[in-house]
PDB file of N, CA and C in Angstrom:
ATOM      1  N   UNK A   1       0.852  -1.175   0.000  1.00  0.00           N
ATOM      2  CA  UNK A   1       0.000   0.000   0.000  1.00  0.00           C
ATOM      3  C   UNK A   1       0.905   1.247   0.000  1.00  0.00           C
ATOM      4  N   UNK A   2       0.547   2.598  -1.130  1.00  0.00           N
ATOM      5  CA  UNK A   2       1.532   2.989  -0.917  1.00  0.00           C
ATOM      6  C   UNK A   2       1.202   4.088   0.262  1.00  0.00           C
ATOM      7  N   UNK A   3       2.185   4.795   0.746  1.00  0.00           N
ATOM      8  CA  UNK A   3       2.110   5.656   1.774  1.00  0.00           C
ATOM      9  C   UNK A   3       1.885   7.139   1.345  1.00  0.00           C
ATOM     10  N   UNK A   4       0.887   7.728   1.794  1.00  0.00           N
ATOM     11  CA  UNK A   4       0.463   9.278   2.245  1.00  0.00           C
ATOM     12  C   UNK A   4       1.319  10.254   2.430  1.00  0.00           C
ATOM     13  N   UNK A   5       1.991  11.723   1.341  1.00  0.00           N
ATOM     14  CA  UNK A   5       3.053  12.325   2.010  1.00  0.00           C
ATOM     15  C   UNK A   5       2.518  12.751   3.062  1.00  0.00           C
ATOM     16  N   UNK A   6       3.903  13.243   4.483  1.00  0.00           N
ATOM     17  CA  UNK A   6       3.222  13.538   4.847  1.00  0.00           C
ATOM     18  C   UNK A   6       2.612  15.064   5.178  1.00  0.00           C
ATOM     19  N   UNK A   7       2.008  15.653   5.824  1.00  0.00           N
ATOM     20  CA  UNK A   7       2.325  17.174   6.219  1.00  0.00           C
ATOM     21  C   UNK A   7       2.779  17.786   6.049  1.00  0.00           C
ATOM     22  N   UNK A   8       3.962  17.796   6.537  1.00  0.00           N
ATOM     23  CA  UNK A   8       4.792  19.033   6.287  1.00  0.00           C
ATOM     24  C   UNK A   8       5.426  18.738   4.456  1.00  0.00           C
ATOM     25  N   UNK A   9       5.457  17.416   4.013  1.00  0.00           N
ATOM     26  CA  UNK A   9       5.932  17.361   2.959  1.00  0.00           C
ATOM     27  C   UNK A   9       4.728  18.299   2.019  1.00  0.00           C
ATOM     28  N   UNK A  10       3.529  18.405   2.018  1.00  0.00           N
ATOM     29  CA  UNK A  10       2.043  18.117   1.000  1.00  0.00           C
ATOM     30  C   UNK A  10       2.556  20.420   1.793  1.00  0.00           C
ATOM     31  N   UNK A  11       2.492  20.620   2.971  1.00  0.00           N
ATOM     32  CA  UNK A  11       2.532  22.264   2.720  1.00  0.00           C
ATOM     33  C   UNK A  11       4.079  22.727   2.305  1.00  0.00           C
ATOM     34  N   UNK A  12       5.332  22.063   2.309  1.00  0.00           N
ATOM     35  CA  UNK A  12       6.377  22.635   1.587  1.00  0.00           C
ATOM     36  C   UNK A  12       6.230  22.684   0.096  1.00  0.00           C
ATOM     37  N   UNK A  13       5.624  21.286  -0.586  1.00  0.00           N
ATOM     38  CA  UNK A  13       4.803  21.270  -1.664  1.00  0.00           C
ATOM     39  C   UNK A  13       4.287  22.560  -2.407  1.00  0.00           C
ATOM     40  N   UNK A  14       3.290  22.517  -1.227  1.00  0.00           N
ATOM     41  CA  UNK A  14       2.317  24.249  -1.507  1.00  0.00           C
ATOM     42  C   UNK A  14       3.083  25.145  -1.621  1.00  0.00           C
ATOM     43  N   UNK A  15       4.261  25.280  -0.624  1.00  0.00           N
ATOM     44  CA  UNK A  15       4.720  26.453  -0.709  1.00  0.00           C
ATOM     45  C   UNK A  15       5.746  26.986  -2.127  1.00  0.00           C
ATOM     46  N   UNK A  16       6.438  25.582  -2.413  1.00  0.00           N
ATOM     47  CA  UNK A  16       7.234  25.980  -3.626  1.00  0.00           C
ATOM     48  C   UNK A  16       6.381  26.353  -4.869  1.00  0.00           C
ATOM     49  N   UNK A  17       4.224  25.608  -4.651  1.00  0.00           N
ATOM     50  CA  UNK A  17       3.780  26.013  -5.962  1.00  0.00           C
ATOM     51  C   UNK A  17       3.570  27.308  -5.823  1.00  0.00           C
ATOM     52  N   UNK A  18       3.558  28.459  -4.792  1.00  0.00           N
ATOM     53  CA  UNK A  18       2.797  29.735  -4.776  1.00  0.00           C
ATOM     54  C   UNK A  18       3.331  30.537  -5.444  1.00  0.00           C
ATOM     55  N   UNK A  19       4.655  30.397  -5.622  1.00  0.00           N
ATOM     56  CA  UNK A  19       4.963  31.824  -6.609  1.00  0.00           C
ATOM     57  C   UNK A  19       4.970  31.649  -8.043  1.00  0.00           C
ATOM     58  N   UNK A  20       4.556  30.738  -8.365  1.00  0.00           N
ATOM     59  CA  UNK A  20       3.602  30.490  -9.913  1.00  0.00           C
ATOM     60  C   UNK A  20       2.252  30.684  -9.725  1.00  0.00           C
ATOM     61  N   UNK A  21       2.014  30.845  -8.924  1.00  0.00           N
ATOM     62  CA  UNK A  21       0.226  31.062  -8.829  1.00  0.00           C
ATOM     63  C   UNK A  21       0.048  32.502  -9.133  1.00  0.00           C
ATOM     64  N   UNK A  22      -0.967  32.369 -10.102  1.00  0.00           N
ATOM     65  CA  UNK A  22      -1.357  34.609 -10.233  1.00  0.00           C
ATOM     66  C   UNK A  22      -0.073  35.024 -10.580  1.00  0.00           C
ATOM     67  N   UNK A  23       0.521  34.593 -11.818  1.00  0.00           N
ATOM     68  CA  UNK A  23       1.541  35.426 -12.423  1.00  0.00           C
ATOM     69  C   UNK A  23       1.032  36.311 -13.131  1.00  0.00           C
ATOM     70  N   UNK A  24      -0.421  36.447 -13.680  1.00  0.00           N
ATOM     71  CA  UNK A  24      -1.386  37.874 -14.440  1.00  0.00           C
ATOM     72  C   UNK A  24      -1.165  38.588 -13.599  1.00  0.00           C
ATOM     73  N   UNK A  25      -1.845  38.272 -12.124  1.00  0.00           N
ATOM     74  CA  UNK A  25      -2.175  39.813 -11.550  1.00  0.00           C
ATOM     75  C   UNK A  25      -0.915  40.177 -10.673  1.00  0.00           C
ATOM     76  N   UNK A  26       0.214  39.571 -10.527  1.00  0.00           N
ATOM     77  CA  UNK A  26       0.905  39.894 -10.527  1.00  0.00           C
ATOM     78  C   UNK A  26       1.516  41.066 -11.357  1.00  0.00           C
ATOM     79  N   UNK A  27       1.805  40.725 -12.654  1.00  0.00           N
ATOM     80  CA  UNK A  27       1.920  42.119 -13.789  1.00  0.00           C
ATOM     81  C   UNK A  27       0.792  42.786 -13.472  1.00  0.00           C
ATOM     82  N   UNK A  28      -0.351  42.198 -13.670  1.00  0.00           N
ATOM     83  CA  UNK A  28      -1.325  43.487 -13.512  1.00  0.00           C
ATOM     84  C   UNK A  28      -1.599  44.751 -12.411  1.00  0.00           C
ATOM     85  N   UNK A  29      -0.950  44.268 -11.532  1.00  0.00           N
ATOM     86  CA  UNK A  29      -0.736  45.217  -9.998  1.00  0.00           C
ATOM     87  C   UNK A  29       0.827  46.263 -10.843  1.00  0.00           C
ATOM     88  N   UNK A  30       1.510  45.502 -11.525  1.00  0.00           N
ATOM     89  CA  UNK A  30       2.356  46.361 -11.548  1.00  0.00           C
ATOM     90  C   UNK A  30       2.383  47.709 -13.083  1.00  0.00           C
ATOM     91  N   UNK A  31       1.238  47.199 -13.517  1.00  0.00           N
ATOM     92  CA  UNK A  31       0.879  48.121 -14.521  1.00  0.00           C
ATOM     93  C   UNK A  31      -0.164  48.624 -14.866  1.00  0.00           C
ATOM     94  N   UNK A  32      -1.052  49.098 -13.588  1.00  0.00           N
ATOM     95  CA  UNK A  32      -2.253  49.751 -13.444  1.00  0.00           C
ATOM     96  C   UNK A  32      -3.461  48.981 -13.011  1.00  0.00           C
ATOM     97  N   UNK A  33      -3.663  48.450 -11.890  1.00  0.00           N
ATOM     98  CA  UNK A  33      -4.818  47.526 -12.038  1.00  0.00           C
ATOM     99  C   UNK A  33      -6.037  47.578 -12.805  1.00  0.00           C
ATOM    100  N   UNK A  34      -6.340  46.467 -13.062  1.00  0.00           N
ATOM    101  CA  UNK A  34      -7.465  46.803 -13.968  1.00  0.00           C
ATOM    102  C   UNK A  34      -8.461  45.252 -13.321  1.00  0.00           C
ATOM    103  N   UNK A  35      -9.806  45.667 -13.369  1.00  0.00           N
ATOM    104  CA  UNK A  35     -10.896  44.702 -12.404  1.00  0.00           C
ATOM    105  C   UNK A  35     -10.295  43.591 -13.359  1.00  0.00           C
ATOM    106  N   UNK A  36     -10.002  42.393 -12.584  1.00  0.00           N
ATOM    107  CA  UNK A  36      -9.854  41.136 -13.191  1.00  0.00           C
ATOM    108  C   UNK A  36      -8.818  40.890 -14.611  1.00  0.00           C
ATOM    109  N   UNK A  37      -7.570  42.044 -14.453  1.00  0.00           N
ATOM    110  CA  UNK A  37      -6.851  42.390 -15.289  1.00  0.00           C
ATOM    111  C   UNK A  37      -5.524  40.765 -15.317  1.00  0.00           C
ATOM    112  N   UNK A  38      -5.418  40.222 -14.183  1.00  0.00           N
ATOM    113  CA  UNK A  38      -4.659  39.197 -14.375  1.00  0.00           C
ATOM    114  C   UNK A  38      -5.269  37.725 -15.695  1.00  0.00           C
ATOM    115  N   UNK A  39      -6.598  37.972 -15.249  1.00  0.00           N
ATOM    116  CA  UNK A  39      -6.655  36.753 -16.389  1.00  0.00           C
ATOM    117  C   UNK A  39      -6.543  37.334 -17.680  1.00  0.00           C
ATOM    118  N   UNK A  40      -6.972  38.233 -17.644  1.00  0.00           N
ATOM    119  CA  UNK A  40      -7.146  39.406 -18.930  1.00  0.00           C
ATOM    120  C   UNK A  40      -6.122  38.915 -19.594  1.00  0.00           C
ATOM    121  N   UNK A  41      -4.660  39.424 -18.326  1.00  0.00           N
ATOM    122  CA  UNK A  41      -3.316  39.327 -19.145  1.00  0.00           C
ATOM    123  C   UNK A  41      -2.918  37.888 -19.803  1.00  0.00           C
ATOM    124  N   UNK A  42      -3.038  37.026 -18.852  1.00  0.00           N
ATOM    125  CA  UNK A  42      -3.277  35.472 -18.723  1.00  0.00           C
ATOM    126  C   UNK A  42      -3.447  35.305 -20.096  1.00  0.00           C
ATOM    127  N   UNK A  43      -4.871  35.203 -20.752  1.00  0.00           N
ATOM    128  CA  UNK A  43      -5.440  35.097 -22.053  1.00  0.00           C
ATOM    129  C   UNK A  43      -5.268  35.392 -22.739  1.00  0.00           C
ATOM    130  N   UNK A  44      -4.554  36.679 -22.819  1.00  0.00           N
ATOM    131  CA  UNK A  44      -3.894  37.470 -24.088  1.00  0.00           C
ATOM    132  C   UNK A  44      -2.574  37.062 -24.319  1.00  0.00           C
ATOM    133  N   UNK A  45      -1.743  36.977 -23.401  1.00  0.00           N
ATOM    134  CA  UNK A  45      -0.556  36.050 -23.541  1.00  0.00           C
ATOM    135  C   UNK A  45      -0.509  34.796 -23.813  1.00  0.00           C
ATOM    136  N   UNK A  46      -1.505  33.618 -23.319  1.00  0.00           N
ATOM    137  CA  UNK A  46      -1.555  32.421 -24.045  1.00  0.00           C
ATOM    138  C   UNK A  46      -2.315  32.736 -25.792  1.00  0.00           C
ATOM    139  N   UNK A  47      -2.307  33.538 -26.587  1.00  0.00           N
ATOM    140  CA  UNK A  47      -2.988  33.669 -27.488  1.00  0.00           C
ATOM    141  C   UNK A  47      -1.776  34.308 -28.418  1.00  0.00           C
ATOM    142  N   UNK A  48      -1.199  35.237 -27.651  1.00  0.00           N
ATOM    143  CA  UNK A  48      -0.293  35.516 -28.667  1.00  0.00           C
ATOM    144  C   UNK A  48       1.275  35.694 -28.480  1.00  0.00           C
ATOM    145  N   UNK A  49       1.425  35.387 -26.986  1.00  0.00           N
ATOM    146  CA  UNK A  49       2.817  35.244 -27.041  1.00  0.00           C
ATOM    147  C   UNK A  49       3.127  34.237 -26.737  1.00  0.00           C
ATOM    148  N   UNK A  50       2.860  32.879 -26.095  1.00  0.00           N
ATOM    149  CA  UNK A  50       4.075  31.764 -25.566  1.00  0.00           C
ATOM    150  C   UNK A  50       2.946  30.392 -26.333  1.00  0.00           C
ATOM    151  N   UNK A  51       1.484  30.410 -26.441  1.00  0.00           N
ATOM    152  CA  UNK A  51       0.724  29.500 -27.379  1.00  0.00           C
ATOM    153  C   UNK A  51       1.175  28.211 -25.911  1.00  0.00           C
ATOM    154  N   UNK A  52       1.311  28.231 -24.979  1.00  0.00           N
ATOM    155  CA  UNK A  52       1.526  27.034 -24.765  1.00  0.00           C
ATOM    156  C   UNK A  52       0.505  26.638 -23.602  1.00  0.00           C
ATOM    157  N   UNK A  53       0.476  25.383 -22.796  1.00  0.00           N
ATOM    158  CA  UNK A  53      -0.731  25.212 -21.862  1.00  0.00           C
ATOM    159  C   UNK A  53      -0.142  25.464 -20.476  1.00  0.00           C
ATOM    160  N   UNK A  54       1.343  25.787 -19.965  1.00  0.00           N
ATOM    161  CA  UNK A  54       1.634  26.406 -18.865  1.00  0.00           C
ATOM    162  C   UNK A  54       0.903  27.442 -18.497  1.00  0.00           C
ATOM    163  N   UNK A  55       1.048  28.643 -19.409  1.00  0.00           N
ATOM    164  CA  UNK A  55       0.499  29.798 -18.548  1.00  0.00           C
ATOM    165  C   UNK A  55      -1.477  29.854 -18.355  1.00  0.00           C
ATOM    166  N   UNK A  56      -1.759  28.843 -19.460  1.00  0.00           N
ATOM    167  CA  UNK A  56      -3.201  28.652 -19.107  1.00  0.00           C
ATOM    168  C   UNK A  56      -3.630  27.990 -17.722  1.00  0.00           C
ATOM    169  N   UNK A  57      -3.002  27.447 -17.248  1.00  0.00           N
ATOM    170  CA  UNK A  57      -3.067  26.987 -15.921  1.00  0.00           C
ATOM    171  C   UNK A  57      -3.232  27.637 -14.496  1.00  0.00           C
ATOM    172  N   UNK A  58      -2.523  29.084 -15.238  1.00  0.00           N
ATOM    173  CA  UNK A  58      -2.542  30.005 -14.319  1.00  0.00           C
ATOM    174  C   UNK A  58      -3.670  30.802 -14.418  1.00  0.00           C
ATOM    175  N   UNK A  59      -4.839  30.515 -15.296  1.00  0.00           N
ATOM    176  CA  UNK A  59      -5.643  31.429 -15.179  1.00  0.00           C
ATOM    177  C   UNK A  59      -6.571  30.983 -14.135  1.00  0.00           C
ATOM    178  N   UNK A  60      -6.911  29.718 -12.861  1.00  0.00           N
ATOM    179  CA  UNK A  60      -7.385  29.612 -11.968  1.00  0.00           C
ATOM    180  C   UNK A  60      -7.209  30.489 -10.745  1.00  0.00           C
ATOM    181  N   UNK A  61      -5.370  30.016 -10.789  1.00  0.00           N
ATOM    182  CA  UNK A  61      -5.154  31.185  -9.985  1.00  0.00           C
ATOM    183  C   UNK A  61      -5.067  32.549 -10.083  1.00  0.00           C
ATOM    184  N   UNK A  62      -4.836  33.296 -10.960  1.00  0.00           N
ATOM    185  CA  UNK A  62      -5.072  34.354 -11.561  1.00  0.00           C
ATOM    186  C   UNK A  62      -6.420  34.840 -10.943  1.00  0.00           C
ATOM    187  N   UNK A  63      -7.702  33.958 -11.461  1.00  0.00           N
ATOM    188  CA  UNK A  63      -9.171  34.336 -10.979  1.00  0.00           C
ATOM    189  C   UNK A  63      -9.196  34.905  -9.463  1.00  0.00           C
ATOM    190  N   UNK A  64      -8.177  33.597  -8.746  1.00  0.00           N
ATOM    191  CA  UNK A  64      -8.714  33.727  -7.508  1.00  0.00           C
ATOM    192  C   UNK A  64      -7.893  35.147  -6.708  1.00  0.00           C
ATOM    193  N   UNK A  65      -6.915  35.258  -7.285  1.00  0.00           N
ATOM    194  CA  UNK A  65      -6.343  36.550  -6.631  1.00  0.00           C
ATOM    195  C   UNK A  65      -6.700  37.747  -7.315  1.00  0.00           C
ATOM    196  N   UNK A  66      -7.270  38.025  -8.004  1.00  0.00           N
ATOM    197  CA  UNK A  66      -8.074  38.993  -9.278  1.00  0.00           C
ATOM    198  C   UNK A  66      -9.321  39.441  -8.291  1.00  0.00           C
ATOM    199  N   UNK A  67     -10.034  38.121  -7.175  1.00  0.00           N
ATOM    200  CA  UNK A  67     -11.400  38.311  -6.956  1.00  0.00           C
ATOM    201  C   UNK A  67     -10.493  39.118  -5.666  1.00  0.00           C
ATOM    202  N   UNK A  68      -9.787  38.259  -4.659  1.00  0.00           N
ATOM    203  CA  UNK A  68      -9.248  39.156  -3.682  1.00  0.00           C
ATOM    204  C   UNK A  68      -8.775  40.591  -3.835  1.00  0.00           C
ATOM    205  N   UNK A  69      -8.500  41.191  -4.908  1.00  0.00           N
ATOM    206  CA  UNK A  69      -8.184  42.367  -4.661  1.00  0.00           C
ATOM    207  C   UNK A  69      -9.032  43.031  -5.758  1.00  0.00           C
ATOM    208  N   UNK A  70     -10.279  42.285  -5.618  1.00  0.00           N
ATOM    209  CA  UNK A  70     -11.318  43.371  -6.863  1.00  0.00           C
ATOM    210  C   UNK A  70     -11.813  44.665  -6.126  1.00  0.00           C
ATOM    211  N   UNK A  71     -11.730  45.035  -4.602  1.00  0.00           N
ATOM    212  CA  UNK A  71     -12.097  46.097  -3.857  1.00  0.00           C
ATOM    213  C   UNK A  71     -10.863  47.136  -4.281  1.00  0.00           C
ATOM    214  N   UNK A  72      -9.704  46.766  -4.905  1.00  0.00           N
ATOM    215  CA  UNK A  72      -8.535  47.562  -4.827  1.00  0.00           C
ATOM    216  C   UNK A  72      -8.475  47.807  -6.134  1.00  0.00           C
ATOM    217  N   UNK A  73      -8.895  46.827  -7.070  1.00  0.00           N
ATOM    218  CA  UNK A  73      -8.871  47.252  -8.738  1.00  0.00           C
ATOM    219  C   UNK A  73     -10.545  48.378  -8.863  1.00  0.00           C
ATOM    220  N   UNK A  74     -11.373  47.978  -8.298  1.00  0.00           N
ATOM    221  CA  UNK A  74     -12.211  48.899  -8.855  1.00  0.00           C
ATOM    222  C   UNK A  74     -12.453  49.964  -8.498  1.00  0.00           C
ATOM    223  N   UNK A  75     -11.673  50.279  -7.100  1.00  0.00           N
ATOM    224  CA  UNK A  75     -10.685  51.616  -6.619  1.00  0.00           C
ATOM    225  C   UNK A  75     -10.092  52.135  -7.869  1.00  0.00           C
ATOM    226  N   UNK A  76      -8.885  51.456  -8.407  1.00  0.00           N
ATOM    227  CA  UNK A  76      -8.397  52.187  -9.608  1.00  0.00           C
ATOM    228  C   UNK A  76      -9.339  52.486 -10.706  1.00  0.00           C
ATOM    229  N   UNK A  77     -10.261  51.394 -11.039  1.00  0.00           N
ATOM    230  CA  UNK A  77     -10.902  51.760 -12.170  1.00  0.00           C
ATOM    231  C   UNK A  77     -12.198  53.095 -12.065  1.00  0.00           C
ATOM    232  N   UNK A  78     -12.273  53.146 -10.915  1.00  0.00           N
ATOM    233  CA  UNK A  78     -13.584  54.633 -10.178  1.00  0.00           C
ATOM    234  C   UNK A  78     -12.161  55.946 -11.147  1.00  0.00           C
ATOM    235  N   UNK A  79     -11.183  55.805 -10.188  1.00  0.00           N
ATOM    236  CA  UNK A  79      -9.839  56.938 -10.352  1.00  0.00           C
ATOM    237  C   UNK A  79     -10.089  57.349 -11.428  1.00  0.00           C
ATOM    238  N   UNK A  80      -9.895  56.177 -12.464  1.00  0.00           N
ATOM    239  CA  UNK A  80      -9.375  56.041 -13.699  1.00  0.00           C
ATOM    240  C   UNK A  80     -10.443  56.856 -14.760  1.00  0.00           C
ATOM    241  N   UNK A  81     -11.441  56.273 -14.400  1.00  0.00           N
ATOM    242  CA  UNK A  81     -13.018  56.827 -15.061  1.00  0.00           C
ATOM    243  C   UNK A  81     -12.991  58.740 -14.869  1.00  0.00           C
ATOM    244  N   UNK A  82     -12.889  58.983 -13.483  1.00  0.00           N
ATOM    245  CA  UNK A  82     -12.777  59.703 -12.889  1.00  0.00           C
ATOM    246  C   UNK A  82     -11.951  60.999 -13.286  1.00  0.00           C
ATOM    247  N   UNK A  83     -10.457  60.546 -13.805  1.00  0.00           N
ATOM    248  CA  UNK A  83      -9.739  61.194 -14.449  1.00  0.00           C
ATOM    249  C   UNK A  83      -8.972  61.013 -15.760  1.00  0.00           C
ATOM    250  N   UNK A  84      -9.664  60.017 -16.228  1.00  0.00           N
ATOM    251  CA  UNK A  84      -9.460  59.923 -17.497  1.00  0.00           C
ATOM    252  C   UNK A  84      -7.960  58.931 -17.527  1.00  0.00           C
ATOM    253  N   UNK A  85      -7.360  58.800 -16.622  1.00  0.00           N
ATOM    254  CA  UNK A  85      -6.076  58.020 -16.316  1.00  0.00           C
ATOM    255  C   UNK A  85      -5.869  56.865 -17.168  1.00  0.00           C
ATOM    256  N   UNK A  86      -5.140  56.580 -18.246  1.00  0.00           N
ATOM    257  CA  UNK A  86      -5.198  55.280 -18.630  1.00  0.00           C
ATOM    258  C   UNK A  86      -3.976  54.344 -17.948  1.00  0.00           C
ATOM    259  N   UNK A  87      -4.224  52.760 -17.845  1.00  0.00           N
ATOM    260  CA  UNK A  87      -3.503  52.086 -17.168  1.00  0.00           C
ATOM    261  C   UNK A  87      -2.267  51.730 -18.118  1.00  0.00           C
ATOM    262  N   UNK A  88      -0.963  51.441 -17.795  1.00  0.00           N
ATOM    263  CA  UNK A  88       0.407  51.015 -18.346  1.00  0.00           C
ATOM    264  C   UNK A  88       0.233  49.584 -19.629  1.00  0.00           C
ATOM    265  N   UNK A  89      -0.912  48.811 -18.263  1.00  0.00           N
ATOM    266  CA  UNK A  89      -0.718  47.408 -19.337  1.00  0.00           C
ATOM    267  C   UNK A  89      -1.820  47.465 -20.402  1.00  0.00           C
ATOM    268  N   UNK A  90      -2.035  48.381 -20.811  1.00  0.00           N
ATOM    269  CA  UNK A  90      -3.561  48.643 -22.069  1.00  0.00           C
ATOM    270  C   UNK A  90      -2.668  48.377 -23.332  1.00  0.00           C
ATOM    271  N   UNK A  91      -3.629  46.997 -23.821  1.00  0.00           N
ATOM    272  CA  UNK A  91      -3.080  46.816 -24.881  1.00  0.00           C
ATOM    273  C   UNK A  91      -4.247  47.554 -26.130  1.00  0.00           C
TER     274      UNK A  91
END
């Protein structure tokens, strides 16, 4: 039977996957947020720059850190409306 990792193996695990997780909104924090701008980026980059199924993978996580800081993107996007501001990553 085989054996169960255990614990601490299954969260060091976790920990080496997190900094691949939300590599969109990652850029997207750093070039103007935009509401749900990480998958945005996500999708547009698997389409026309790398074509491959890595970075599509990231659009789960992408979602989920996109939803956590949608109080902080639609902060920018009020600004933005507001003053006409356009964001860095506008393609």
């Amino acid at each position: 039977m085989p054996l169960a990792p255990s614990l601490p193996v299954k969260v060091l695990a976790a920990a080496l996957l997190i900094p691949l997780a939300g590599c969109g909104s990652i850029y997207n924090l750093a070039t103007g947020p935009q509401v749900y701008g990480g998958v945005q980026h996500d999708v547009w980059a698997f389409h026309h720059v790398c074509k491959g199924q890595v970075l599509i993978m990231d659009v789960p996580f992408s979602a989920a850190v996109d939803t956590g800081l949608l109080p902080l993107t639609a902060l920018f996007e009020l600004v933005r409306w507001m003053t006409g501001w356009a964001p860095v990553g506008v393609r």
